[in-house]
C-alpha atoms as a PDB file:
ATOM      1  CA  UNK A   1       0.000   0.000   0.000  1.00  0.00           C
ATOM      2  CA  UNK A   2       1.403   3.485  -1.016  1.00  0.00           C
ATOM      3  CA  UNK A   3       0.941   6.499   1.167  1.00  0.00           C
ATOM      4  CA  UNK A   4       1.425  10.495   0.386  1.00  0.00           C
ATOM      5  CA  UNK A   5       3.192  10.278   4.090  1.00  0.00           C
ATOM      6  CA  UNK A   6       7.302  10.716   3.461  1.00  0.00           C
ATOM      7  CA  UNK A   7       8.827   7.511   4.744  1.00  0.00           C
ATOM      8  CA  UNK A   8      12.745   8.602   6.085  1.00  0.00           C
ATOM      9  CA  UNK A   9      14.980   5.943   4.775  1.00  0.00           C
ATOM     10  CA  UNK A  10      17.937   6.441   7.260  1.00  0.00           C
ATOM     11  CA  UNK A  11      20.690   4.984   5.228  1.00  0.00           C
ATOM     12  CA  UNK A  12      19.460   5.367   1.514  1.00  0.00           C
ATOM     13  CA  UNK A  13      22.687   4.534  -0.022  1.00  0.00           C
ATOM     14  CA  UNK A  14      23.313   1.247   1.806  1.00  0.00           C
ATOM     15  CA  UNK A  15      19.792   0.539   0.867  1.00  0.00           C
ATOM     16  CA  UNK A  16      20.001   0.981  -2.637  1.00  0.00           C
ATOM     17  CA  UNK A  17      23.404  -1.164  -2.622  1.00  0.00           C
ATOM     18  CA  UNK A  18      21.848  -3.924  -0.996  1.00  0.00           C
ATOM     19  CA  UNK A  19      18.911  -4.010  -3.301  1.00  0.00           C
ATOM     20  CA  UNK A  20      19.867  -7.632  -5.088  1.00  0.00           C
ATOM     21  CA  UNK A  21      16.697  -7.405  -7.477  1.00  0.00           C
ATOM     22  CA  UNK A  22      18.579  -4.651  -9.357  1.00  0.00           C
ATOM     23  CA  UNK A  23      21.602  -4.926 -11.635  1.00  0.00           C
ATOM     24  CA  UNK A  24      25.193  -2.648 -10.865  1.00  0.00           C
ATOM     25  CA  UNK A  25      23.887  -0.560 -13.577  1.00  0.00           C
ATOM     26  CA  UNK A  26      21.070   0.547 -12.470  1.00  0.00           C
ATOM     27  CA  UNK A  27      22.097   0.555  -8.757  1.00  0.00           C
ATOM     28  CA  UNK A  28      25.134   2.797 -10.205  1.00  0.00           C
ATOM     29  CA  UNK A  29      22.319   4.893 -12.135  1.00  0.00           C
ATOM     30  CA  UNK A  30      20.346   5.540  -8.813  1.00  0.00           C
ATOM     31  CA  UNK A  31      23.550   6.732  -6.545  1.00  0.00           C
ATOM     32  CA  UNK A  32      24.008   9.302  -9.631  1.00  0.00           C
ATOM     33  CA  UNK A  33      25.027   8.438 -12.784  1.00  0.00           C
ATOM     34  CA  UNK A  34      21.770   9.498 -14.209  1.00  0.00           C
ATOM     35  CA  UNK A  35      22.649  13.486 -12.896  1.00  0.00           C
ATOM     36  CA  UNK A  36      26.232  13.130 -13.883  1.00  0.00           C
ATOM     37  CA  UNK A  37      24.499  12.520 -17.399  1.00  0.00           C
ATOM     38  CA  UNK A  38      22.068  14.899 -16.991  1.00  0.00           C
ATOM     39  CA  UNK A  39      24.296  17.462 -16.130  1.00  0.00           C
ATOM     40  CA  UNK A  40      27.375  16.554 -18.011  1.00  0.00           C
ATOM     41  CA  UNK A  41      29.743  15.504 -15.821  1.00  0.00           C
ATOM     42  CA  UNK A  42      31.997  13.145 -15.833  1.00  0.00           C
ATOM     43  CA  UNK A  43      32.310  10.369 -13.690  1.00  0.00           C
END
């Protein structure tokens, strides 16, 4: 079930790293590859 409430995650990264369901890529993607595309930076 969703909610409109904000939910604090208190250690996002370590979250999103131990997230097994989703490949490097996209785990890499999330922790900011997408804005270092977005904004033309490199990595």
């Amino acid at each position: 079930m969703g909610t409109d409430w904000p939910f604090r995650e208190s250690a996002p990264v370590g979250y999103v790293r131990r997230a097994k369901n989703l490949s490097r890529a996209v785990r890499d993607d999330i922790l900011g590859a997408n804005a270092a595309k977005l904004f033309k930076i490199k990595a």
